[in-house]
Protein backbone atom coordinates (compact mmCIF):
# COMPACT_ATOMS: atom_id res chain seq x y z
CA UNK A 1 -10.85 14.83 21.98
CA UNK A 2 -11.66 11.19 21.48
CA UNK A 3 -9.59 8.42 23.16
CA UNK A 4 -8.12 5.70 20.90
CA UNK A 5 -8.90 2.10 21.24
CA UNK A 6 -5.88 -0.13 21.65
CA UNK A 7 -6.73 -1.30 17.88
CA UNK A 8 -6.30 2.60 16.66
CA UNK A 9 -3.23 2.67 18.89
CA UNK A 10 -1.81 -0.76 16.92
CA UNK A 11 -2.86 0.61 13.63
CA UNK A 12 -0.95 3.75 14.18
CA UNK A 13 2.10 2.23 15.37
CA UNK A 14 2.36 -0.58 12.60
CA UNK A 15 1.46 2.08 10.01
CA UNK A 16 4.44 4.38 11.31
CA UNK A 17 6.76 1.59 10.34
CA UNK A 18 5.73 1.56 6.77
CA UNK A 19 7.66 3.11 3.90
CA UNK A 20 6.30 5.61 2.07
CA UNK A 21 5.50 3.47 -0.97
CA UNK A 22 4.12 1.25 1.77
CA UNK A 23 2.25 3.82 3.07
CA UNK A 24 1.18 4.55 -0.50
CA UNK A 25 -0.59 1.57 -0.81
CA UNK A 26 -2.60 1.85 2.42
CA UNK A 27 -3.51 5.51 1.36
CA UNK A 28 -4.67 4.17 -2.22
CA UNK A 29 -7.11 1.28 -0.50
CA UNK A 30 -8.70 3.42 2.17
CA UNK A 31 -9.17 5.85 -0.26
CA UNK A 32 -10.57 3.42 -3.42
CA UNK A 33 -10.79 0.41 -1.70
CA UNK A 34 -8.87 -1.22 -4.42
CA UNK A 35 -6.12 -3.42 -2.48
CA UNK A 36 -4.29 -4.35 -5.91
CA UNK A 37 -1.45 -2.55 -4.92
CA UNK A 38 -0.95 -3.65 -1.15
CA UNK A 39 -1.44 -7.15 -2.86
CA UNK A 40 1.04 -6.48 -5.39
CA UNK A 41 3.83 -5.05 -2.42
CA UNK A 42 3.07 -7.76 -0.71
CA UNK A 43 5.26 -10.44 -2.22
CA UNK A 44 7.88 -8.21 -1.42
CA UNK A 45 7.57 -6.86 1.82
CA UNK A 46 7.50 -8.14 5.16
CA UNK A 47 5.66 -5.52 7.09
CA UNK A 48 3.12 -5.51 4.33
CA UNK A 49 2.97 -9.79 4.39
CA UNK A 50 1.58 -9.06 8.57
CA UNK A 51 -0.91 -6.77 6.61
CA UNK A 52 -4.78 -7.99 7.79
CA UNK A 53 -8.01 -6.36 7.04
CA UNK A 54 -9.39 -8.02 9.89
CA UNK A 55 -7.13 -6.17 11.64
CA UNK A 56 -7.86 -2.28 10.57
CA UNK A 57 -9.33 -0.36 13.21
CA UNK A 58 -13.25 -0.59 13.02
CA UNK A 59 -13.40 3.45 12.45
CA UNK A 60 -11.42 3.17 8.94
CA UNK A 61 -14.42 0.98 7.71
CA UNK A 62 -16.67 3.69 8.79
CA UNK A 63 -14.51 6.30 7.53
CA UNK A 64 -15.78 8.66 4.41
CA UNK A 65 -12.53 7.58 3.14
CA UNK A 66 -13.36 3.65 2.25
CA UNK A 67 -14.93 2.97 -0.14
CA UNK A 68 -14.62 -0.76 -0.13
């Protein structure tokens, strides 16, 4: 079982906060890499507005899922 960095560990506990339309929009980028719709939420909520790319855990980049 791998260990989680302290990034993976922030990632996981922001994420948890998220609403599922929130959560929506994170799914939909890591899976397309289109962030249209975390751009579009963003204007309107605050936990999406703290949203960074910078700040995604390095393994989602290297994840099958992104595409982006």
């Amino acid at each position: 079982m791998k260990t989680l960095s302290g990034q993976e560990l922030k990632f996981i506990v922001w994420y948890r906060t998220l609403t599922t339309l929130e959560r929506l929009a994170v799914n939909y980028w890591l899976t397309t890499g289109d962030s249209r719709l975390i751009a579009f939420l963003r204007e309107h909520s605050e936990r999406l507005q703290r949203f960074s790319y910078q700040s995604l855990p390095d393994c989602l980049y290297q994840s099958p899922l992104h595409r982006g």
